[in-house]
C-alpha atoms as a PDB file:
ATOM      1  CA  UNK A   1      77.418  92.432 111.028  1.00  0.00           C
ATOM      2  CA  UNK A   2      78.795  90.139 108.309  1.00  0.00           C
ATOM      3  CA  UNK A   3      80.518  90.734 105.236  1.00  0.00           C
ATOM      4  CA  UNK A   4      79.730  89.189 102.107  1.00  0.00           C
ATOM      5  CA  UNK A   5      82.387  87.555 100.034  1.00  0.00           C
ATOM      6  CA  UNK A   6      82.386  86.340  96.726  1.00  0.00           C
ATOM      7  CA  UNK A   7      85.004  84.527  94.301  1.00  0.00           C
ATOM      8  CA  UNK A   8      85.708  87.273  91.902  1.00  0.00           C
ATOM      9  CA  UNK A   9      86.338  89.946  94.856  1.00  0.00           C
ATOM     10  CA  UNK A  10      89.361  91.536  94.692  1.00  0.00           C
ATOM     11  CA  UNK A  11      91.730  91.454  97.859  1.00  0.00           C
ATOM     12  CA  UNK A  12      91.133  95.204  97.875  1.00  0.00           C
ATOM     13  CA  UNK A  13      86.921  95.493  97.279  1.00  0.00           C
ATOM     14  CA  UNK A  14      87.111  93.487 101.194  1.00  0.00           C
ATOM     15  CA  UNK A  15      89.957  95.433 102.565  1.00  0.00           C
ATOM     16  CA  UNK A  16      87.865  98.725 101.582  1.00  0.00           C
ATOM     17  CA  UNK A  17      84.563  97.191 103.030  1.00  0.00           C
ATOM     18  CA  UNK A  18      86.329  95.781 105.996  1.00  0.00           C
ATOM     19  CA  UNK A  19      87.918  99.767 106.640  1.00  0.00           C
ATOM     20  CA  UNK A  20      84.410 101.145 105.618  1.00  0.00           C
ATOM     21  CA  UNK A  21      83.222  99.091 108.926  1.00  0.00           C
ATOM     22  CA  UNK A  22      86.411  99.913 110.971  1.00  0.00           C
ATOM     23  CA  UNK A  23      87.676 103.322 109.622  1.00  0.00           C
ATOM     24  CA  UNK A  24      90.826 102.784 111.940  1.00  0.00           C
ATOM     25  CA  UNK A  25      91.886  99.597 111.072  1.00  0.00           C
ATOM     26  CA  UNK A  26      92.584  97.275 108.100  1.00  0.00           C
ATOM     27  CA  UNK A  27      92.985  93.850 107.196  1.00  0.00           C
ATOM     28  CA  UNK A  28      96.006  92.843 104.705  1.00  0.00           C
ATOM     29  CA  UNK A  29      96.003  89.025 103.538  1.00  0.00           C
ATOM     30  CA  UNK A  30      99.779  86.960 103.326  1.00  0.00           C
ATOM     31  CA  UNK A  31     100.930  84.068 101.476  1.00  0.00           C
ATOM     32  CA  UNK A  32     101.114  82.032 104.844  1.00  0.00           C
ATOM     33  CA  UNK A  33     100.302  82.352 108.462  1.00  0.00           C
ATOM     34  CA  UNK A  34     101.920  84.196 110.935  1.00  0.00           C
ATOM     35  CA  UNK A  35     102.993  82.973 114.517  1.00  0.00           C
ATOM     36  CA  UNK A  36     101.205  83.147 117.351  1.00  0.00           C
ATOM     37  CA  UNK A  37     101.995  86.515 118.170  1.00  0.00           C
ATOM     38  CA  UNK A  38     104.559  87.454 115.732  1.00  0.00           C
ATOM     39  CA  UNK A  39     104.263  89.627 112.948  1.00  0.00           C
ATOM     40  CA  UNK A  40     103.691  88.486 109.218  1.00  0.00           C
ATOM     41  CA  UNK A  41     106.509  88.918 107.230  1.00  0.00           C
ATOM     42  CA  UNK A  42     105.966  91.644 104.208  1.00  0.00           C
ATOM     43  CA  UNK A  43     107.596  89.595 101.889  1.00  0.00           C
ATOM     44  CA  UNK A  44     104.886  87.453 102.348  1.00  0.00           C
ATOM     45  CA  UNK A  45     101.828  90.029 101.654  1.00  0.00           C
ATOM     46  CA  UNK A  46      99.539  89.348  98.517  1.00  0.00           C
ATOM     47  CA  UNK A  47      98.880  91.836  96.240  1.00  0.00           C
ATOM     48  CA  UNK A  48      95.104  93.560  96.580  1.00  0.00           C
ATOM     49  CA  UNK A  49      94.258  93.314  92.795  1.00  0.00           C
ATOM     50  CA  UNK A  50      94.078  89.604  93.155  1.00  0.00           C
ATOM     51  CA  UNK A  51      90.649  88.252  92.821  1.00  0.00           C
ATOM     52  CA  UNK A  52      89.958  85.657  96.204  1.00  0.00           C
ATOM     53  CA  UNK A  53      88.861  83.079  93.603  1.00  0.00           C
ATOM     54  CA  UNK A  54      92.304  82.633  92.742  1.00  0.00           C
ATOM     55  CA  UNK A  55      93.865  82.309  96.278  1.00  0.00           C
ATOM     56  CA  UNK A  56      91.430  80.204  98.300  1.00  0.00           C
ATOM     57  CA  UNK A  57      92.049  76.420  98.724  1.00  0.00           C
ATOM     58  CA  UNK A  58      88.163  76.164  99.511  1.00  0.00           C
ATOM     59  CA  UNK A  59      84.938  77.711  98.656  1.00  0.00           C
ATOM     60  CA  UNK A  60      85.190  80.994  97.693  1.00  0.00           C
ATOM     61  CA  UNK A  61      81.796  82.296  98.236  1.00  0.00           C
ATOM     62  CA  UNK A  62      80.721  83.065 101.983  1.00  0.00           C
ATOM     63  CA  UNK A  63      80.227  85.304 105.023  1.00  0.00           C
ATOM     64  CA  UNK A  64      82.843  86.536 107.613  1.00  0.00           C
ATOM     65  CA  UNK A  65      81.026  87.978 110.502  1.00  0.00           C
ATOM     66  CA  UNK A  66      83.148  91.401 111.675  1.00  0.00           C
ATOM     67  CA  UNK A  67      80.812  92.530 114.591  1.00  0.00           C
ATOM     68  CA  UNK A  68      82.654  94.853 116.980  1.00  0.00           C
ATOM     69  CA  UNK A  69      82.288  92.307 119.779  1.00  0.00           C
ATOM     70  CA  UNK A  70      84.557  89.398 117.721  1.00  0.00           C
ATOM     71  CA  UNK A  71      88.304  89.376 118.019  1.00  0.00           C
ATOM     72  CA  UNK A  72      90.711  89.982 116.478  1.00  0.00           C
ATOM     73  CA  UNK A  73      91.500  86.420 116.433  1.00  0.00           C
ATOM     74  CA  UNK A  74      87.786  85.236 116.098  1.00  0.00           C
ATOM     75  CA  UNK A  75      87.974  86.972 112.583  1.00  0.00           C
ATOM     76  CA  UNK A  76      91.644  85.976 111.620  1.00  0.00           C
ATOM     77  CA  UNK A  77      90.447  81.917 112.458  1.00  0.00           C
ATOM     78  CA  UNK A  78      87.371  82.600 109.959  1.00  0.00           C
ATOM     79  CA  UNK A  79      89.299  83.412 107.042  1.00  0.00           C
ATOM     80  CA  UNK A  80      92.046  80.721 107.597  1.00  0.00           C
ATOM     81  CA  UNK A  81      89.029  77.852 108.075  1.00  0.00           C
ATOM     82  CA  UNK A  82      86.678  79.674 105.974  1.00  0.00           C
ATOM     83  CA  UNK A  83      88.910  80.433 102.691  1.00  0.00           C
ATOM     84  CA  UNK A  84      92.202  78.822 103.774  1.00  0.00           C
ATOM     85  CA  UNK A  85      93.838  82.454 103.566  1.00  0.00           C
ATOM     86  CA  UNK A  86      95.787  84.291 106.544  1.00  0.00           C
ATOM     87  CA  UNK A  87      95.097  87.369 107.013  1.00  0.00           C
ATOM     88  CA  UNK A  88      96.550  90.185 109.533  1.00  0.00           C
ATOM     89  CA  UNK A  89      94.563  92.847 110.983  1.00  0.00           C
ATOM     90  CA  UNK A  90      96.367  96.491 111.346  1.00  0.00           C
ATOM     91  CA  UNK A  91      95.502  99.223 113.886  1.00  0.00           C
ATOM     92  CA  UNK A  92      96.282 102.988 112.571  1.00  0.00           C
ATOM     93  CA  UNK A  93      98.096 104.890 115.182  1.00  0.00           C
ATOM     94  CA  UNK A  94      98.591 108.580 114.111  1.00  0.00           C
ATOM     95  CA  UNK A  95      99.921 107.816 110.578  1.00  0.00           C
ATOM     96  CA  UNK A  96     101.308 104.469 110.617  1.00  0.00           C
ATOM     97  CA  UNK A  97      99.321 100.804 110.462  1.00  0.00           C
ATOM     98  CA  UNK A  98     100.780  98.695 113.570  1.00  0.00           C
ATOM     99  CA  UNK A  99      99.976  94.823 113.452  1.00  0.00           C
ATOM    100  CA  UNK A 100      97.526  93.983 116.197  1.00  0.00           C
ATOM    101  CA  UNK A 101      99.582  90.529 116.783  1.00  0.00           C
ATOM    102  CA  UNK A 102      99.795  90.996 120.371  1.00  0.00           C
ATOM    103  CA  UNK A 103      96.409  92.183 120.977  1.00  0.00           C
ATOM    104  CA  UNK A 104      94.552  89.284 118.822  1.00  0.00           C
ATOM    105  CA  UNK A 105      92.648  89.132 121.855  1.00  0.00           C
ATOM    106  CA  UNK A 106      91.086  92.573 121.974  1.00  0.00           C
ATOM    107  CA  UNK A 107      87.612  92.911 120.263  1.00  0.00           C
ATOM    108  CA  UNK A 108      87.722  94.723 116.766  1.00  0.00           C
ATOM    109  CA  UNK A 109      85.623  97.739 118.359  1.00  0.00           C
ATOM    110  CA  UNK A 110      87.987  98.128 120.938  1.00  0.00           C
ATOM    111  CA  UNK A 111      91.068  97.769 118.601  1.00  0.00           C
ATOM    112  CA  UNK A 112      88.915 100.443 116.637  1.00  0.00           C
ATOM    113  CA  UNK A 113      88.648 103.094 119.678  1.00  0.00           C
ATOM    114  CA  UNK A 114      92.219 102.102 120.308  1.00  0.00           C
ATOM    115  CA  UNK A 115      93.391 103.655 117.068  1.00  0.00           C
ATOM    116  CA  UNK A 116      90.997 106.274 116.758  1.00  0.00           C
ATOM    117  CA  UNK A 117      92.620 107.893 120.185  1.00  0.00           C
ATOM    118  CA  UNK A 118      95.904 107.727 118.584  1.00  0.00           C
ATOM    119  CA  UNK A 119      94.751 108.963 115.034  1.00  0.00           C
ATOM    120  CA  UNK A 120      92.296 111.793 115.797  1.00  0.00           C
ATOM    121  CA  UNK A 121      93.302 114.885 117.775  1.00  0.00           C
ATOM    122  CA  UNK A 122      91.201 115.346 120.469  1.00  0.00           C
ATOM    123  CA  UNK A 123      89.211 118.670 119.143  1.00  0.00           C
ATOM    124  CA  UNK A 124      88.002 116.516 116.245  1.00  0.00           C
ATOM    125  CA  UNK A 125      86.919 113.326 118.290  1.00  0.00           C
ATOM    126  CA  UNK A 126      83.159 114.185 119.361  1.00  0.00           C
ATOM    127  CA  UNK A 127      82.308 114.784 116.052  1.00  0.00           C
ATOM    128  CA  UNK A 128      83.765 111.539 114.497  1.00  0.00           C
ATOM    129  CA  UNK A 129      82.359 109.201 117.178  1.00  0.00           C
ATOM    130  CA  UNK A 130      78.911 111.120 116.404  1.00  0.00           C
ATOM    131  CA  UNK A 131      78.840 109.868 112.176  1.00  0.00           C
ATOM    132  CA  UNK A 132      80.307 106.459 113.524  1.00  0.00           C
ATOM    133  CA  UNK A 133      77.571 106.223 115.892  1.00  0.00           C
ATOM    134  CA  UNK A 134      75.016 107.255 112.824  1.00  0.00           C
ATOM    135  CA  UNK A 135      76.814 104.791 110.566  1.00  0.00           C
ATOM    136  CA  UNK A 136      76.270 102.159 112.988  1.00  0.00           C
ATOM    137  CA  UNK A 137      72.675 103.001 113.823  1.00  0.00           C
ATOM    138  CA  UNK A 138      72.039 103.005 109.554  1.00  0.00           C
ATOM    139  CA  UNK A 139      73.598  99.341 109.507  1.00  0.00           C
ATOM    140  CA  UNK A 140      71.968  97.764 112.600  1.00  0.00           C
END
């Protein structure tokens, strides 16, 4: 699955695309790179009304490809070689975003299951992995 993304998107139009795909996680973008393994500092975070165009040091126009079986990392690298922008990928656990820092390794569909069984009581589950499964089948 890959995401389209043009120069006049707004940091927010791909977060919202990005959480359409992965309803329990989202991506934030920073002023520079975190460590290996470290969190990104907020101070750092760029606001979501600003158009791509005027962030990237390259090309602004391109794909991303967020397939379930891609890490963490995998998508991190593309927008640091693809737009020159670092960006952080969050995981919802009941209601608060955790950085997936030291999980970069785990695939986003895992790090998506991972914060649906924190987010979603357990009565409510069957019927949520049913219209993700649906949403998926619509989309492949």
């Amino acid at each position: 699955m890959e995401m389209q993304i043009q120069k006049d998107d707004l940091i927010k139009g791909i977060q919202k695309r990005f959480n359409e795909a992965y309803p329990f996680l989202k991506i934030e973008f920073f002023k520079k790179s975190h460590p290996n393994r470290k969190p990104s500092p907020k101070s750092e975070l760029i606001n979501p009304i600003e158009p791509i165009g005027n962030l990237s040091k390259f090309d602004c126009s391109g794909f991303v490809d967020i397939s379930g079986n891609r890490t963490v990392e995998m998508l991190e690298n593309d927008f640091w070689e693809k737009f020159g922008l670092p960006v952080q990928v969050f995981r919802q656990s009941g209601n608060m975003w955790i950085e997936t820092s030291l999980t970069d390794d785990w695939t986003l569909a895992r790090q998506n299951y991972e914060g649906q069984q924190f987010s979603v009581p357990l009565s409510e589950r069957k019927s949520l992995d049913d219209r993700l499964e649906d949403k998926r089948m619509d989309t492949d």
